[in-house]
C-alpha atoms as a PDB file:
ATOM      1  CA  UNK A   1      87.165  76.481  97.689  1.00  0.00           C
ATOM      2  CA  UNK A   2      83.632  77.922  96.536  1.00  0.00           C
ATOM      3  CA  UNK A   3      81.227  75.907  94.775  1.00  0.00           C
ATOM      4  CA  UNK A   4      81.211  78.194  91.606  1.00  0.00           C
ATOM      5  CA  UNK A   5      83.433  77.001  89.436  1.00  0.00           C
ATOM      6  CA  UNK A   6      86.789  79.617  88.649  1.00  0.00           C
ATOM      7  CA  UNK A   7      86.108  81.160  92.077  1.00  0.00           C
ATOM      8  CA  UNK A   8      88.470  81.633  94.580  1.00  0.00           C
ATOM      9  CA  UNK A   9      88.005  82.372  98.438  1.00  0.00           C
ATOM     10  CA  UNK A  10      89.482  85.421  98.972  1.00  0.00           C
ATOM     11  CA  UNK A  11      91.155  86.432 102.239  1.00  0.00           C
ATOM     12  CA  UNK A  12      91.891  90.005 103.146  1.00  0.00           C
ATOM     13  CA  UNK A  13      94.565  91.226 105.742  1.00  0.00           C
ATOM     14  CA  UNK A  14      94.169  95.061 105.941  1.00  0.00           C
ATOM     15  CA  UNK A  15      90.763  96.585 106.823  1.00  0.00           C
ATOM     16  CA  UNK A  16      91.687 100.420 105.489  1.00  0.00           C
ATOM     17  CA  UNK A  17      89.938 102.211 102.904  1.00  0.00           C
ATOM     18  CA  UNK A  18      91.230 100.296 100.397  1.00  0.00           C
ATOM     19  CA  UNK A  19      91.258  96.425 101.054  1.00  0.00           C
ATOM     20  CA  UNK A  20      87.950  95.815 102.079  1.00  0.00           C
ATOM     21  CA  UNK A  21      86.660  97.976  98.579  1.00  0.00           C
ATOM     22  CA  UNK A  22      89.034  95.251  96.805  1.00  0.00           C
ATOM     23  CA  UNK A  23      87.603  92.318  98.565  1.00  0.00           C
ATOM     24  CA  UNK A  24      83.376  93.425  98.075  1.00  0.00           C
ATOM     25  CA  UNK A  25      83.889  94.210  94.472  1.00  0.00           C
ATOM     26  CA  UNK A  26      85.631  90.580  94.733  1.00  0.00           C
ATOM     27  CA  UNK A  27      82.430  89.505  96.021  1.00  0.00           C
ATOM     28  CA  UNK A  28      80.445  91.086  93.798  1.00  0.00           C
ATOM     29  CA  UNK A  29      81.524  89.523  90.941  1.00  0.00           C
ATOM     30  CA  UNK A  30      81.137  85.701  92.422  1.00  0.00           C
ATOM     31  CA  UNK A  31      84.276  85.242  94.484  1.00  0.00           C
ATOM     32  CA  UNK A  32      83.824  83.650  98.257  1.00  0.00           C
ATOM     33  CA  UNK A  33      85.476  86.118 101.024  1.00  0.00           C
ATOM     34  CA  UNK A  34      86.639  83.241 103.319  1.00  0.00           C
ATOM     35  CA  UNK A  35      87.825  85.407 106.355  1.00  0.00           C
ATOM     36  CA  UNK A  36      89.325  88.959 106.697  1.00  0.00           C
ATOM     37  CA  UNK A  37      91.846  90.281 109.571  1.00  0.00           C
ATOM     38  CA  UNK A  38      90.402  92.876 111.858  1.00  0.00           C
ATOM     39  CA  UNK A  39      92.216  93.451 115.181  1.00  0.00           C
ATOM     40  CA  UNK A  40      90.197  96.582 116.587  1.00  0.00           C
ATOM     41  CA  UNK A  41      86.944  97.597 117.189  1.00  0.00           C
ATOM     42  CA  UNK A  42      86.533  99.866 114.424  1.00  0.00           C
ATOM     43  CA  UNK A  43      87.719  97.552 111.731  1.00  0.00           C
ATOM     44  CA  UNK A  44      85.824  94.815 112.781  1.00  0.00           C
ATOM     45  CA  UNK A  45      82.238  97.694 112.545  1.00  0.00           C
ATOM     46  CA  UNK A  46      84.154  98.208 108.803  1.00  0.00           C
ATOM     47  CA  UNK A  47      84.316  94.476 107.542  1.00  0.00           C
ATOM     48  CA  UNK A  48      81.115  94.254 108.951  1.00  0.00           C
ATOM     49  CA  UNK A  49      79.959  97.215 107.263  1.00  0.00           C
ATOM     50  CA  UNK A  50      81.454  96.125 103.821  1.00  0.00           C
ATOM     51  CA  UNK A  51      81.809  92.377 104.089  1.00  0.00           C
ATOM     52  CA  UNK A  52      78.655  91.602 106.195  1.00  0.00           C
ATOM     53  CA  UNK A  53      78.344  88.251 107.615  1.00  0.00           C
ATOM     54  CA  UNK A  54      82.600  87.760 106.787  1.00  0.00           C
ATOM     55  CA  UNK A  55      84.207  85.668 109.483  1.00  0.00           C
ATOM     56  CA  UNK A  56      87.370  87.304 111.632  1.00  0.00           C
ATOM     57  CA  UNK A  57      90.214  85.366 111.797  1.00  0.00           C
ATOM     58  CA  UNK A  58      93.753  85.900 112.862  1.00  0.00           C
ATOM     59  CA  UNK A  59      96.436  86.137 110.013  1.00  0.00           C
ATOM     60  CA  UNK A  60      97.073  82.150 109.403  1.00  0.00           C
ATOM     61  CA  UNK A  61      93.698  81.522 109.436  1.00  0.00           C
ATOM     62  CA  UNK A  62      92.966  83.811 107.022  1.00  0.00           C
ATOM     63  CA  UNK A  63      95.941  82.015 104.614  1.00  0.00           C
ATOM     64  CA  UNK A  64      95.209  78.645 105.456  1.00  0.00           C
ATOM     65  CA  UNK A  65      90.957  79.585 103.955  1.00  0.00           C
ATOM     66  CA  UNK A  66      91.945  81.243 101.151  1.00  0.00           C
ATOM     67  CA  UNK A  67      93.064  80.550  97.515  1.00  0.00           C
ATOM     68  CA  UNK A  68      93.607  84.131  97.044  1.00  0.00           C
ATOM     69  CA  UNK A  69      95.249  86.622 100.007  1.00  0.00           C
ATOM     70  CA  UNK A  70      94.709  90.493  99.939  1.00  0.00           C
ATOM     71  CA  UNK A  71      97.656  92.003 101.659  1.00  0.00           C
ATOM     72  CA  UNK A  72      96.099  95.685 102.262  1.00  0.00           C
ATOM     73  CA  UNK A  73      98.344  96.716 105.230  1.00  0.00           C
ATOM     74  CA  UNK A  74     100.282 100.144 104.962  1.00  0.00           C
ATOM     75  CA  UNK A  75     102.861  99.674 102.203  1.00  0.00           C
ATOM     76  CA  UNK A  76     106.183  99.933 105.178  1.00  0.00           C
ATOM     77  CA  UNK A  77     104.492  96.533 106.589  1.00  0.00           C
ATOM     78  CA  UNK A  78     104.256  94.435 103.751  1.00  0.00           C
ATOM     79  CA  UNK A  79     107.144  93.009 103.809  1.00  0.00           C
ATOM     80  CA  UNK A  80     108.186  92.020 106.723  1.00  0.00           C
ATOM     81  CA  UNK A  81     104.722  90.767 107.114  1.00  0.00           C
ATOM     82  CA  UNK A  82     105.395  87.999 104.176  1.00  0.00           C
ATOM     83  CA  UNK A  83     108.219  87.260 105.847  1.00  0.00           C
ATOM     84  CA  UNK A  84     106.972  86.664 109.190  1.00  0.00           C
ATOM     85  CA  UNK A  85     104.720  84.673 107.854  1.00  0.00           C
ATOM     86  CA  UNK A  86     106.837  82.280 105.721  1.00  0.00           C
ATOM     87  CA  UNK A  87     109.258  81.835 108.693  1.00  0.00           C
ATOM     88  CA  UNK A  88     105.647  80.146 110.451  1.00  0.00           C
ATOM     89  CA  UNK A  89     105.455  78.267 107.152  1.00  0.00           C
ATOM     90  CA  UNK A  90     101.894  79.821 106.455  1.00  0.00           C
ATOM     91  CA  UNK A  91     102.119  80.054 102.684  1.00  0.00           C
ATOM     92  CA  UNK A  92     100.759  77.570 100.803  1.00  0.00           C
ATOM     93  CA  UNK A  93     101.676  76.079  97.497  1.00  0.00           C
ATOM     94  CA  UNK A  94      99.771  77.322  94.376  1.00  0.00           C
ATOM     95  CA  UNK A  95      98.046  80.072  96.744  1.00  0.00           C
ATOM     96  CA  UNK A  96      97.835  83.493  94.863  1.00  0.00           C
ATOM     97  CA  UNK A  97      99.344  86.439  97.225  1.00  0.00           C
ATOM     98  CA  UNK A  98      98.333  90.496  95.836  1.00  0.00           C
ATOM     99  CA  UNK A  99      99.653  93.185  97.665  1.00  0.00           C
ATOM    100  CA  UNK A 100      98.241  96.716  96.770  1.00  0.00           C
ATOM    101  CA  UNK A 101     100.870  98.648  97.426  1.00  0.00           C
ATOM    102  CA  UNK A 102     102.069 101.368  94.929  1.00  0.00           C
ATOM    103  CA  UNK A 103     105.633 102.075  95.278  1.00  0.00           C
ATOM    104  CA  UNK A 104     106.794  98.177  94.822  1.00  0.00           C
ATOM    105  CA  UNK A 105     106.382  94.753  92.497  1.00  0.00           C
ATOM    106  CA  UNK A 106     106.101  91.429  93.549  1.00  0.00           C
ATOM    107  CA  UNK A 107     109.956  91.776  94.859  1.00  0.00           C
ATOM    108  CA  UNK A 108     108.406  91.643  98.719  1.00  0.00           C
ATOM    109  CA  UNK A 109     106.243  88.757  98.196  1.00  0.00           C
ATOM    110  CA  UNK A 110     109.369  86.554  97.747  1.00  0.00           C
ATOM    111  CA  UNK A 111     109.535  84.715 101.058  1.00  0.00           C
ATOM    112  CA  UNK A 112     105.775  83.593 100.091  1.00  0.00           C
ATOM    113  CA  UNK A 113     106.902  82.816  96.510  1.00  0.00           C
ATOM    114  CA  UNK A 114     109.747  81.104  97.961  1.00  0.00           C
ATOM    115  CA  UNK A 115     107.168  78.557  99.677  1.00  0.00           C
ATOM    116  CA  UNK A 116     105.115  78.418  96.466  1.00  0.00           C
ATOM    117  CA  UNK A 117     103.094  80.829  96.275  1.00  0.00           C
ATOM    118  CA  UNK A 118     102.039  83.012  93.578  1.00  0.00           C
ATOM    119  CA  UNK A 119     102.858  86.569  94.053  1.00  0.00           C
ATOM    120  CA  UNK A 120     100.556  89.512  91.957  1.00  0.00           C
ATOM    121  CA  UNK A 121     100.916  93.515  92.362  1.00  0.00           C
ATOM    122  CA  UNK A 122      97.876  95.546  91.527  1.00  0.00           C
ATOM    123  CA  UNK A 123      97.650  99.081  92.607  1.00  0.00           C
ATOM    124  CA  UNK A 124      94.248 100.760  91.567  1.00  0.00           C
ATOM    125  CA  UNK A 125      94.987 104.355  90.653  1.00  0.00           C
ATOM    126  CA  UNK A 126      92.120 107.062  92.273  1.00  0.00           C
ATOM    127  CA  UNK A 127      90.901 107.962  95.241  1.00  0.00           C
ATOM    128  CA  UNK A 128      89.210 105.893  98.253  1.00  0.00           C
ATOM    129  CA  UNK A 129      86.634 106.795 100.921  1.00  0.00           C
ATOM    130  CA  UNK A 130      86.445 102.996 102.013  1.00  0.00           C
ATOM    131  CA  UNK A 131      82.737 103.090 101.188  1.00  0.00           C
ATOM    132  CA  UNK A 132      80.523 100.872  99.146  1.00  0.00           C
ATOM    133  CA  UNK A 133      80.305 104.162  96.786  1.00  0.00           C
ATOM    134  CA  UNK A 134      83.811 102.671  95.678  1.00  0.00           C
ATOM    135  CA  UNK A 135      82.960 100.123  93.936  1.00  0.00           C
ATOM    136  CA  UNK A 136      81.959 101.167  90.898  1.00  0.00           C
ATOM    137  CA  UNK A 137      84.207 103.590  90.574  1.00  0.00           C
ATOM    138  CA  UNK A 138      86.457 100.926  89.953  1.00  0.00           C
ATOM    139  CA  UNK A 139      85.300 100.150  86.755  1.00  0.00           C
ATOM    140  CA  UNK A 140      87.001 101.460  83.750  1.00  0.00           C
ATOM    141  CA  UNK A 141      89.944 102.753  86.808  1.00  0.00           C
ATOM    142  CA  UNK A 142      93.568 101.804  85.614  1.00  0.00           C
ATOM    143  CA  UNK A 143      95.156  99.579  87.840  1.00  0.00           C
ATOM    144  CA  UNK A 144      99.317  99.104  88.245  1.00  0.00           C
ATOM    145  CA  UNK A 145      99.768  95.535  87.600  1.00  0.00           C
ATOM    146  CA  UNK A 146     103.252  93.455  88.205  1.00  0.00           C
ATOM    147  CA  UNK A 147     103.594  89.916  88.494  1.00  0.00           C
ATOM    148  CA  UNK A 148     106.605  87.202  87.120  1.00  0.00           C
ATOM    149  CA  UNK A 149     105.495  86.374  83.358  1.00  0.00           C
ATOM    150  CA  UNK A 150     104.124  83.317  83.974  1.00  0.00           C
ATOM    151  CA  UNK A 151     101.918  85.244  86.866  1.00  0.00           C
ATOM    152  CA  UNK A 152     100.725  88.067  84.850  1.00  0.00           C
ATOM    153  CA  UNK A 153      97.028  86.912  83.469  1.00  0.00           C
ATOM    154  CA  UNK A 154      96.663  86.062  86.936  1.00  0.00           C
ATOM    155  CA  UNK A 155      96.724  89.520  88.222  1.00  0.00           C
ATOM    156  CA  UNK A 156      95.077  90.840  84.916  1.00  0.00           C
ATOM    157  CA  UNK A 157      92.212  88.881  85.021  1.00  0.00           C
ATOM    158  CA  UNK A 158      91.831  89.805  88.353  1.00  0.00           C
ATOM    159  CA  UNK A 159      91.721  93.598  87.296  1.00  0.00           C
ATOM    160  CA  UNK A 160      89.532  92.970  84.530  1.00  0.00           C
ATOM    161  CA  UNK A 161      87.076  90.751  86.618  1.00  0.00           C
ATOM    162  CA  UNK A 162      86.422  94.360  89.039  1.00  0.00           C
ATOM    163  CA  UNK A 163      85.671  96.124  85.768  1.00  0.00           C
ATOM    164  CA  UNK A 164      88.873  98.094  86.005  1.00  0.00           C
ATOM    165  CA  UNK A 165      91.942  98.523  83.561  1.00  0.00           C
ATOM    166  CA  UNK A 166      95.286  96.222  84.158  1.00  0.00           C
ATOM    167  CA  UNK A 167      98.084  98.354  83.246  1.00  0.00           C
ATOM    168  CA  UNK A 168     101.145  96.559  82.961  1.00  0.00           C
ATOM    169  CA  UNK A 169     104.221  98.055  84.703  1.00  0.00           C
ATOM    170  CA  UNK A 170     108.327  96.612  85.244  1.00  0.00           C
ATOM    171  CA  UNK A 171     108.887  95.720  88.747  1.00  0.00           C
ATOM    172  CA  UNK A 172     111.859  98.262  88.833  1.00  0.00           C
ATOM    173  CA  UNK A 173     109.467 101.005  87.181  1.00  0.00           C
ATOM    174  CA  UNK A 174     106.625 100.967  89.789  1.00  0.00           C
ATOM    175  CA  UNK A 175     108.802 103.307  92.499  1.00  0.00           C
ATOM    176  CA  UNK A 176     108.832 105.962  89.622  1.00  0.00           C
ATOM    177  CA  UNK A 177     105.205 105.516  88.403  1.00  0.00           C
ATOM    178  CA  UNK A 178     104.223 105.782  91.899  1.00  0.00           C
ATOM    179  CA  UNK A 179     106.475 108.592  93.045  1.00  0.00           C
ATOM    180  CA  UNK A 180     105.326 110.840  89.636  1.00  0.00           C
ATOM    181  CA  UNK A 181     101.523 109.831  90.681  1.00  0.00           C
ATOM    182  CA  UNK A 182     102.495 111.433  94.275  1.00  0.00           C
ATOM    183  CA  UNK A 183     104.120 114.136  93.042  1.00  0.00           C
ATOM    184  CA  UNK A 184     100.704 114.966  91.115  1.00  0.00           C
ATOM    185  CA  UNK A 185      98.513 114.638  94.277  1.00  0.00           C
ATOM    186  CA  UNK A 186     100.776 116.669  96.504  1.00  0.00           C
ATOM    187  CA  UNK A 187     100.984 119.759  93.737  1.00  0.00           C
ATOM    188  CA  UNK A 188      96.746 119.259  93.421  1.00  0.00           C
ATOM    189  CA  UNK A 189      95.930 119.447  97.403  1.00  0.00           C
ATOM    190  CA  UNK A 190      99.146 121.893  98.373  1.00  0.00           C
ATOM    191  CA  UNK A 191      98.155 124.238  95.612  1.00  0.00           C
ATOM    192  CA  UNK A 192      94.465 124.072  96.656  1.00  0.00           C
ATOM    193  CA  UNK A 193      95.119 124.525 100.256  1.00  0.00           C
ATOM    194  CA  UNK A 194      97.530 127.684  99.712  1.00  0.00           C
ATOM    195  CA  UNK A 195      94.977 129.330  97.013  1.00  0.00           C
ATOM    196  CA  UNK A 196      91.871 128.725  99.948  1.00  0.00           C
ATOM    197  CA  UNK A 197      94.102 130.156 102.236  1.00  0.00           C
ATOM    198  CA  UNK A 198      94.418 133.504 100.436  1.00  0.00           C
ATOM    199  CA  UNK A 199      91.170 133.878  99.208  1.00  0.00           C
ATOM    200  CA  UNK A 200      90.290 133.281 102.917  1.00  0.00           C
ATOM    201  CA  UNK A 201      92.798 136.394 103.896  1.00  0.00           C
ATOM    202  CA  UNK A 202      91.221 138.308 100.762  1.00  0.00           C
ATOM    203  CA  UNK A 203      87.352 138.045 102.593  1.00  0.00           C
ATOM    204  CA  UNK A 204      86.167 135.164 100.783  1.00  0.00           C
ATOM    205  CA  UNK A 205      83.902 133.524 103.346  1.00  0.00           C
ATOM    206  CA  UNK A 206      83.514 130.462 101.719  1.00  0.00           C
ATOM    207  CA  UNK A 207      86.621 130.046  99.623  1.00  0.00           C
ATOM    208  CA  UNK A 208      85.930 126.125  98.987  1.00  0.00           C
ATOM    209  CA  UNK A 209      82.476 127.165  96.893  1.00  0.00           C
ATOM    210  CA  UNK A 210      84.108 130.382  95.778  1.00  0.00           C
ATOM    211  CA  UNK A 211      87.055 128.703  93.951  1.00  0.00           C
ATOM    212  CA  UNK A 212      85.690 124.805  93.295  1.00  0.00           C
ATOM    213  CA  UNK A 213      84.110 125.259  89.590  1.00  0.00           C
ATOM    214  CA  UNK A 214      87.443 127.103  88.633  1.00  0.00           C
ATOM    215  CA  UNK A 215      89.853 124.753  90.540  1.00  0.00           C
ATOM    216  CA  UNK A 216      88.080 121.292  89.175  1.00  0.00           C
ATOM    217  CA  UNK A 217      87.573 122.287  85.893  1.00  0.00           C
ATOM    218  CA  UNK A 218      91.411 123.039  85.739  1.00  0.00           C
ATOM    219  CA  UNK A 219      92.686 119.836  86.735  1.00  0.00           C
ATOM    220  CA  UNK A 220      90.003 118.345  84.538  1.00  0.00           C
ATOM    221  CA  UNK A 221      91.752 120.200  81.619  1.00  0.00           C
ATOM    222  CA  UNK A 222      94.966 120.021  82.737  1.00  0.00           C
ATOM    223  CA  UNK A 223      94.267 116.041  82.159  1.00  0.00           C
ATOM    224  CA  UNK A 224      93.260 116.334  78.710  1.00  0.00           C
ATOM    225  CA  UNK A 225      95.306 119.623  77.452  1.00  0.00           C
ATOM    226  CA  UNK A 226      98.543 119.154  79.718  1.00  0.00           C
ATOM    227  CA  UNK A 227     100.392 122.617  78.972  1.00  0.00           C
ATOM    228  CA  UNK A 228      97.852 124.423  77.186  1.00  0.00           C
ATOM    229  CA  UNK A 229      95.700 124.122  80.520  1.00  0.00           C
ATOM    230  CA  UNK A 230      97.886 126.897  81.520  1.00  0.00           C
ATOM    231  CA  UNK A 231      96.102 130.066  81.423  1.00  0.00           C
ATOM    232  CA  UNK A 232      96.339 134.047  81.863  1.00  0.00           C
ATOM    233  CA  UNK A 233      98.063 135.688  82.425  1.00  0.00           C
ATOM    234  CA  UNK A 234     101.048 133.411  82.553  1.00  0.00           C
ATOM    235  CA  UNK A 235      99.969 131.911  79.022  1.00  0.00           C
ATOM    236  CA  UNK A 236      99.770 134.987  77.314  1.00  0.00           C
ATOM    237  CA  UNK A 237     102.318 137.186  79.363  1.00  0.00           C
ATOM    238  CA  UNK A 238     100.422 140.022  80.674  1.00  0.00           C
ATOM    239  CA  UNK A 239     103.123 141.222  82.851  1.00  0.00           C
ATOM    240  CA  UNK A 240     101.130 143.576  83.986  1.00  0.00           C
ATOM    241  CA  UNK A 241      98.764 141.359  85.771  1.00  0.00           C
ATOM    242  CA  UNK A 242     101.374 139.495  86.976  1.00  0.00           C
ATOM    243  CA  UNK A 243     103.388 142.091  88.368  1.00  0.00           C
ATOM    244  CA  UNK A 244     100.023 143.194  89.747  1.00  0.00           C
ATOM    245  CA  UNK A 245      99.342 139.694  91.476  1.00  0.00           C
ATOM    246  CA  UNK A 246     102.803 139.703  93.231  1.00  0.00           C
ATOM    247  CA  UNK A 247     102.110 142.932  95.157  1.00  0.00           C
ATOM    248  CA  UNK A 248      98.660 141.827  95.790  1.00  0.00           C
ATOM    249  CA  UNK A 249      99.829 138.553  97.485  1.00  0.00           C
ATOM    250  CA  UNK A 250     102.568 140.620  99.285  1.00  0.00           C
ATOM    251  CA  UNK A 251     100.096 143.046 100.863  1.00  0.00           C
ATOM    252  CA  UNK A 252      98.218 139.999 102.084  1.00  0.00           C
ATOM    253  CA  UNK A 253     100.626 138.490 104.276  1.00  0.00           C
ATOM    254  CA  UNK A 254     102.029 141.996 105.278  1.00  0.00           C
ATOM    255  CA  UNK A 255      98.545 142.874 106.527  1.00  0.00           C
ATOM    256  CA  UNK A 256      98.560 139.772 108.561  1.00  0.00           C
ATOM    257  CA  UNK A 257     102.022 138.888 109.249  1.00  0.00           C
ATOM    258  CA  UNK A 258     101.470 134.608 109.775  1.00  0.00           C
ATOM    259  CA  UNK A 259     102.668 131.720 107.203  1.00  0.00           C
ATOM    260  CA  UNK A 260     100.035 129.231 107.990  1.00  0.00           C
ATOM    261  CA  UNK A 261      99.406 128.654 104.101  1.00  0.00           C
ATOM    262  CA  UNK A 262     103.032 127.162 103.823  1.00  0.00           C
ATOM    263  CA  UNK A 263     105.110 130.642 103.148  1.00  0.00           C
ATOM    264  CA  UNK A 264     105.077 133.711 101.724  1.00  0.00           C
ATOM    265  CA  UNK A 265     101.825 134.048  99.409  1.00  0.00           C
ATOM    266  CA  UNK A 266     103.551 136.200  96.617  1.00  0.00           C
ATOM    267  CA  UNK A 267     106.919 133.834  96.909  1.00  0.00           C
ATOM    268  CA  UNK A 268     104.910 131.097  96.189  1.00  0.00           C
ATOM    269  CA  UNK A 269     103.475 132.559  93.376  1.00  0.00           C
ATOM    270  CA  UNK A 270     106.852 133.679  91.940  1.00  0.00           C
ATOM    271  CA  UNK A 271     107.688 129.554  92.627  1.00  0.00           C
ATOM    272  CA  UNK A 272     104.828 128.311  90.837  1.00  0.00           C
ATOM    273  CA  UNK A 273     104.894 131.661  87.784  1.00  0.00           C
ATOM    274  CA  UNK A 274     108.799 130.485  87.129  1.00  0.00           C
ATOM    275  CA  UNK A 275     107.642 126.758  87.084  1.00  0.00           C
ATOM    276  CA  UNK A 276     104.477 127.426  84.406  1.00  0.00           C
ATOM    277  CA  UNK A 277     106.960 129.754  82.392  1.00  0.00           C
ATOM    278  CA  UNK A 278     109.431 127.372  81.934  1.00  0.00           C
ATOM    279  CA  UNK A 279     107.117 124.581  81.034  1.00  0.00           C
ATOM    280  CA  UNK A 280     105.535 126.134  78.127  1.00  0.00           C
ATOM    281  CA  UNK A 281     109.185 128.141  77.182  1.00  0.00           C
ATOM    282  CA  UNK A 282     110.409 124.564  76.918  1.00  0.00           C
ATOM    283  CA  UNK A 283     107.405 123.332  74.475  1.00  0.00           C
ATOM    284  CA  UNK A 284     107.560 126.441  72.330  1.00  0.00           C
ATOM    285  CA  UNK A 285     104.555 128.457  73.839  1.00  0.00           C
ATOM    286  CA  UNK A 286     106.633 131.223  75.032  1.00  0.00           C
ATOM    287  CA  UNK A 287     109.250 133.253  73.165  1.00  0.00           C
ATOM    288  CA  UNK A 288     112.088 134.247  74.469  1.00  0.00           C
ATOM    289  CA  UNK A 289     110.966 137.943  74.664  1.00  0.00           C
ATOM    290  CA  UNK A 290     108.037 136.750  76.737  1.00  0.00           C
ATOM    291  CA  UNK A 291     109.892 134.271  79.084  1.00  0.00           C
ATOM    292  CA  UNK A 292     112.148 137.243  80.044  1.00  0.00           C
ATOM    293  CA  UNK A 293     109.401 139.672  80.342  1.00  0.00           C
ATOM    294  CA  UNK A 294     107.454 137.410  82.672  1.00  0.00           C
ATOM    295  CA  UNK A 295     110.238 136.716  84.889  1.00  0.00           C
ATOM    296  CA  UNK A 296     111.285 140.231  85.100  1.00  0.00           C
ATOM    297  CA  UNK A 297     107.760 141.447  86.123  1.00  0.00           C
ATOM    298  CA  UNK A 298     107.939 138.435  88.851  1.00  0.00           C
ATOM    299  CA  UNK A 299     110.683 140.243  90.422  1.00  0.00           C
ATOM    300  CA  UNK A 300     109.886 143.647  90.604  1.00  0.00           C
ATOM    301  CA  UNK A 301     106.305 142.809  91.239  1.00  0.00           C
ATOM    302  CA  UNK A 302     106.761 142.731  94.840  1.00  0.00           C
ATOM    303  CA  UNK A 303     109.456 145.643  95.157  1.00  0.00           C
END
């Protein structure tokens, strides 16, 4: 263990984008990295580049150093990892084990528990581009936190020691939390990547700058205003407009004749028109009259 007293010596397994952020903002905040995992080429130029000076051990190694493991390995591997390891009788009694894995709890850390270890689930919530730019960008970030009860200020403090927020979550919640997060980031970027594509169509030579002030700001609000983010002419049923839009979209794949933007431009504008409808119908933005209107100039926009 480190000379600093309430330190641990942290070892990492997992030298993605992720991981090696964990284990330097670790670091930065007094802990000892005793040893990371880095099989290739590239990820031992990224410890390097992160970690400098860190030693490279195999797996074991890494176990037998540490008070505190990082498993940052792709979130399939995780588990039979632990278990592979407990069958070699790596874990180590009173040794803290964190995966950062999303979609599960500390349910795939129990071969290591099993052998006495402590297991911990934190899963920090934004965006990574594995550089030292992370790191303090995890401060103030929530982070998904699971552990047994007796576990839990373990894996809080360790949160709270990066500067971010420990967010408790069930064990048999954290497949929901992280599936509704998902379903968030795959709306964002598919919705992005479909509107780029058809200003592209529409002559827009650079439709990244054309559309990034609108398309930021709108997930910004979105955040804060949820439904009321929603604007025209959905929000205030111009059905003219809309109608309008669905022909326009139409005539833009009809004067190119490809789907590389994921389908029909105008059908995914009828998808996406139905889905904003209903959400504010359903929370009383929308009267009936309006709904109806909307949906009927979505159909016979494109005829």
């Amino acid at each position: 263990m480190s000379e600093q007293p309430g330190r641990l010596d942290v070892g990492l397994i997992g030298m993605g984008t992720v991981g090696p952020v964990i284990a330097s903002a670790l670091r930065s905040v007094g802990h000892r990295i005793a040893g990371v995992v880095a099989h290739t080429d590239a990820e031992r130029e990224r410890a390097e580049m992160m970690l400098p000076g860190v030693a490279i051990m195999d797996e074991t190694e890494v176990i037998a150093a540490s008070g505190l493991v990082i498993l940052a390995v792709p979130d399939g591997e995780i588990e039979p990892l632990v278990k592979g390891l407990a069958d070699m009788g790596a874990w180590k009694m009173g040794q803290i084990v964190c995966h950062l894995a999303g979609p599960f709890g500390t349910g795939i850390l129990a071969p290591a528990q099993a052998n006495g270890a402590i297991p911990t689930a934190i899963y920090p919530v934004m965006t990574f581009t594995g550089m030292s730019l992370d790191i303090p960008r995890l401060s103030g970030t929530p982070f998904a936190v699971s552990a047994p009860a007796p576990f839990l200020p373990i894996a809080q403090a360790l949160v709270v020691e990066m500067g971010g927020e420990p967010i408790v979550v069930d064990e048999d919640a954290r497949p929901a939390v992280h599936a509704a997060l998902t379903l968030g980031t795959l709306g964002i970027v598919t919705a992005v990547v479909q509107s780029l594509a058809g200003l592209e169509r529409a002559g827009i030579e650079d439709p990244a700058l054309f559309a990034s002030s609108l398309l930021a700001g709108t997930a910004e609000k979105a955040l804060s205003e949820i439904e009321r983010a929603f604007a025209a002419p959905i929000a205030n049923g111009d059905t003219q407009v809309i109608a309008e839009h669905v022909k326009a979209l139409a005539g833009l794949l009809a004067s190119d004749g490809d789907r590389d933007a994921g389908g029909d431009f105008a059908d995914i504008y009828r998808v996406r028109a139905h889905q904003a409808t209903d959400i504010l119908y359903r929370r009383g933005h929308l009267s009936d009259r309006a709904c109806d209107s909307i949906k009927t100039a979505l159909m016979e926009g494109g005829l």
